[in-house]
Protein backbone atom coordinates (compact mmCIF):
# COMPACT_ATOMS: atom_id res chain seq x y z
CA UNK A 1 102.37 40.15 109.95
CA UNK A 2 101.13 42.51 107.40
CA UNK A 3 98.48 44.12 109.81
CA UNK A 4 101.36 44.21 112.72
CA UNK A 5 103.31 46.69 110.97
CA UNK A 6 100.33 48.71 110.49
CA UNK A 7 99.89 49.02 113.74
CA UNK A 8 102.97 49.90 114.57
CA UNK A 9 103.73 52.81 111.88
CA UNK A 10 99.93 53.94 112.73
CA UNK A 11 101.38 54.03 116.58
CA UNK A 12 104.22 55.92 115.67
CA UNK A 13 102.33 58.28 113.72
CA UNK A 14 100.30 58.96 116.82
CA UNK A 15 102.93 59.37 118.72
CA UNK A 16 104.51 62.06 117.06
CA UNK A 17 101.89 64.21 117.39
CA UNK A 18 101.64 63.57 120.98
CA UNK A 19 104.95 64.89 120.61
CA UNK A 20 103.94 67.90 118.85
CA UNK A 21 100.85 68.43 120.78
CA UNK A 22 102.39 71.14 123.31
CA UNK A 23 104.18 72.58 120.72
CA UNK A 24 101.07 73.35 118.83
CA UNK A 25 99.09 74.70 121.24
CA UNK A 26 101.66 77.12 121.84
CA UNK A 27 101.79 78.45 117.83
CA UNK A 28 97.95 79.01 118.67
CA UNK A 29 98.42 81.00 121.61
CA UNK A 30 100.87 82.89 119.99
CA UNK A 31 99.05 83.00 116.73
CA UNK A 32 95.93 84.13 119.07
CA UNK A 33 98.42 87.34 120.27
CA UNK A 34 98.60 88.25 116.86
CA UNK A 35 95.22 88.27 116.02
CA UNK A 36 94.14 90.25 119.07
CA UNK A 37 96.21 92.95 118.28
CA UNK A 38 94.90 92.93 114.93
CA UNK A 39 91.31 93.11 115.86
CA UNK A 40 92.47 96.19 117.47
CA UNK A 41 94.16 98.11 115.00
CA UNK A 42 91.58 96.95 112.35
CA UNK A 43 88.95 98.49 114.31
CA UNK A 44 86.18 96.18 113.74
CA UNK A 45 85.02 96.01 117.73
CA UNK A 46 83.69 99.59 116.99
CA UNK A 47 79.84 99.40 116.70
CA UNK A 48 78.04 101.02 113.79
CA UNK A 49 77.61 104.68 115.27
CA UNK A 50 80.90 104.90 117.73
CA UNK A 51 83.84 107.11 116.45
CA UNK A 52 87.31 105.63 115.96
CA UNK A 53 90.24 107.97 116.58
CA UNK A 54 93.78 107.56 117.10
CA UNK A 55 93.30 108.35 120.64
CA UNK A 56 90.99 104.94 121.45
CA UNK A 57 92.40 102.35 119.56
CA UNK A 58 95.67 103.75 121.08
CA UNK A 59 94.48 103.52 124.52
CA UNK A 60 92.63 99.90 123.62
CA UNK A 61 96.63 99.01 122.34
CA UNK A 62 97.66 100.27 125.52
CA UNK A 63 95.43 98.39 127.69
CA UNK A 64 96.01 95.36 125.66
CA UNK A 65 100.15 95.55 126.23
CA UNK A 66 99.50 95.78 129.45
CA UNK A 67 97.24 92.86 129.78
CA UNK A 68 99.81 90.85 127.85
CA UNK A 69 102.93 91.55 129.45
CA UNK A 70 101.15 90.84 132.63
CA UNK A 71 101.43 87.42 131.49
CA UNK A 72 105.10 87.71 131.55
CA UNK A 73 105.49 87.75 135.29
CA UNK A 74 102.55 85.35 136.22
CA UNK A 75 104.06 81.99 135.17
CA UNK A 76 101.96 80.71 132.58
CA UNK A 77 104.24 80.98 129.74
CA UNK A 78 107.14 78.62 128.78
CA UNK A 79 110.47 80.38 127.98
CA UNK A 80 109.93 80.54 124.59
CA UNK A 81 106.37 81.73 124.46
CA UNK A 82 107.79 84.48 127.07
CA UNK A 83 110.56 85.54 124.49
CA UNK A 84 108.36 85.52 121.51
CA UNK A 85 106.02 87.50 123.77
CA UNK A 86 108.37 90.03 124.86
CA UNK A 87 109.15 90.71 121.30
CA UNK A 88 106.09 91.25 120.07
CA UNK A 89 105.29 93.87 122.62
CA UNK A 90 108.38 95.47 122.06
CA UNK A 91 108.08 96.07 118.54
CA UNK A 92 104.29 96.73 119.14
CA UNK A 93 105.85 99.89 121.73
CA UNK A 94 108.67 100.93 119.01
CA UNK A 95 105.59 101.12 116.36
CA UNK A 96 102.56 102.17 118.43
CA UNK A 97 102.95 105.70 117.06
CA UNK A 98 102.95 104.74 113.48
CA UNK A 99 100.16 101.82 113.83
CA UNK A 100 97.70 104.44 115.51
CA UNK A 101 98.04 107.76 113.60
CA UNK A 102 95.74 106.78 110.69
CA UNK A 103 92.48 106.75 112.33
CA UNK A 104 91.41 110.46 112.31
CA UNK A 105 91.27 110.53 108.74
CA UNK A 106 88.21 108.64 107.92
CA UNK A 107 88.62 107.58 104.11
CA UNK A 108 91.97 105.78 105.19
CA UNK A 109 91.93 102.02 104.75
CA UNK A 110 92.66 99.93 107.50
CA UNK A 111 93.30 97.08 106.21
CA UNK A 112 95.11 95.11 103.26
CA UNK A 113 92.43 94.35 101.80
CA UNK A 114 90.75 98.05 101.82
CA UNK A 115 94.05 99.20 100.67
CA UNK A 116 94.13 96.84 97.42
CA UNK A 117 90.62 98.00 96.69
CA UNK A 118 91.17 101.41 96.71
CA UNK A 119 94.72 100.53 94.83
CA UNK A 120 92.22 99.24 91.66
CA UNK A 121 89.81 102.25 91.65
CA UNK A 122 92.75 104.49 91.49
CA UNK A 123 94.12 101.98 88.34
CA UNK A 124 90.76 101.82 87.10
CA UNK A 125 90.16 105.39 87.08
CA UNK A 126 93.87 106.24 85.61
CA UNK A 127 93.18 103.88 82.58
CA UNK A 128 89.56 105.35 82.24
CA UNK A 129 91.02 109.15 81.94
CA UNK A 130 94.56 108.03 80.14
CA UNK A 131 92.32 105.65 77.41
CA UNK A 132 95.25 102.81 78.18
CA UNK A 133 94.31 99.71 78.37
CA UNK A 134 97.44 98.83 80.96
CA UNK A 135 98.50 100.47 84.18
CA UNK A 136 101.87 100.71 83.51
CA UNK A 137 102.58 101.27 79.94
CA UNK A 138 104.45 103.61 78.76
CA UNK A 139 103.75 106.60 76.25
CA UNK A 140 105.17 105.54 72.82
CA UNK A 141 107.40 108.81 73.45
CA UNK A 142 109.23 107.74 76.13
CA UNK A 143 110.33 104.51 74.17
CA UNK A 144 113.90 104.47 73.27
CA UNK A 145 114.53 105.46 69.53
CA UNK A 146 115.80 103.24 66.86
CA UNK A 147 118.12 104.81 64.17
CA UNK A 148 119.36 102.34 61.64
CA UNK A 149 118.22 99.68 62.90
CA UNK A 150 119.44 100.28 66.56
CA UNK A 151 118.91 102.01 69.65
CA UNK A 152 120.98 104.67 69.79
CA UNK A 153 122.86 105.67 72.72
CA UNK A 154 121.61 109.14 73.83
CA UNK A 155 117.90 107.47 73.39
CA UNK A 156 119.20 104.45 75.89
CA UNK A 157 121.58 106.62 78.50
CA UNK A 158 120.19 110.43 78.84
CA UNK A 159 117.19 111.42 80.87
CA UNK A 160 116.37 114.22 77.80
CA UNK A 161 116.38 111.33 75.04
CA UNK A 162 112.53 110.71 75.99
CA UNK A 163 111.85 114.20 75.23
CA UNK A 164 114.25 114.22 72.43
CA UNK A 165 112.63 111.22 71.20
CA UNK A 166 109.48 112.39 71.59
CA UNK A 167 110.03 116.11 70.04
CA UNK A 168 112.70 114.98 67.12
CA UNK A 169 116.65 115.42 67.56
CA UNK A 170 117.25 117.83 70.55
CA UNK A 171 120.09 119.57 69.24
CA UNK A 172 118.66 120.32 65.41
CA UNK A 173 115.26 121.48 66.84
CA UNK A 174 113.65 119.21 63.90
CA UNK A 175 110.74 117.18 64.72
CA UNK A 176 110.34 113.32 64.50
C-alpha cells in the first residue's frame, strides 16, 4: 500500500514536468536572446588586437535584429515567444543609440561588473585623499547644531545653517 502511493505521487511529480517541459525550453530560448545580445554589447567576441567602436558593435546589433526578427515570419516561434520577441527587438531599436555610443571611449566600462570596480577605486581613492574612513560621511560642519540641548531650527531647515554652523552664528559674524 505504502509503496503504491509512492508511486503514484512520484508519477505525478513526473508528470508535471512533462507538463512544464515546453514551457521551459522556451524561457531558454528566450533567455538565450538575451544573452546573445549581451555578448554583443559586452564586446567580448573582439580578439585581443581588433578595435571596438560604436560603429561595429552597432552594425553586429544590427545584423543580429535582423537575424532575429527573421524568426518572426518563419514559423518557429509560438505566439508567445513571438510577442516576447517582438518586444525585445523593439526596445533593443528604441535604445540602440544609447547601448552603442560608449565604445569610442576606451576607459569606459562595459559592463556591471567593470563599472562597480571602477565605482571602488574612485571610493577608495576619495577616502585615501579626504583621510575618512567612510564614503559618505559627512564633515562634522555640516551636522545640524545643538543649542540647549536641541537642534535648532535654522540649523535643521536653511541651506546656510551648515555654513552657519560651521563658521559660528551667521548673523553676529562670531565664530563657533
Amino acid at each position: 500500500m505504502r509503496c503504491a502511493q509512492k508511486l503514484a505521487r512520484l508519477q505525478a511529480i513526473v508528470a508535471e514536468r512533462v507538463a512544464w517541459a515546453e514551457q521551459l525550453a522556451q524561457v531558454r530560448r528566450m533567455h538565450g536572446w538575451v544573452l546573445s545580445a549581451e555578448h554583443i554589447l559586452d564586446a567580448s567576441w573582439a580578439e585581443g588586437g581588433k578595435v571596438v567602436s560604436n560603429e561595429t558593435v552597432g552594425s553586429r546589433l544590427d545584423a543580429w535584429r535582423e537575424q532575429m526578427a527573421a524568426h518572426l515570419t518563419d514559423g518557429t516561434l509560438c505566439e508567445q515567444e513571438q510577442e516576447c520577441l517582438t518586444e525585445f527587438l523593439q526596445v533593443l531599436s528604441n535604445l540602440r543609440s544609447h547601448l552603442v555610443q560608449c565604445y569610442d571611449r576606451e576607459d569606459f566600462p562595459r559592463t556591471n561588473n567593470d563599472m562597480e570596480r571602477s565605482i571602488r577605486r574612485l571610493k577608495t581613492r576619495y577616502r585615501r585623499i579626504s583621510g575618512r574612513k567612510n564614503w559618505m560621511q559627512q564633515p562634522a560642519c555640516s551636522r545640524p547644531r545643538r543649542l540647549g540641548g536641541k537642534v535648532s531650527v535654522e540649523a535643521a531647515s536653511s541651506p546656510w545653517a551648515v555654513e552657519a554652523s560651521c563658521s559660528g552664528d551667521a548673523a553676529s559674524g562670531s565664530v563657533a
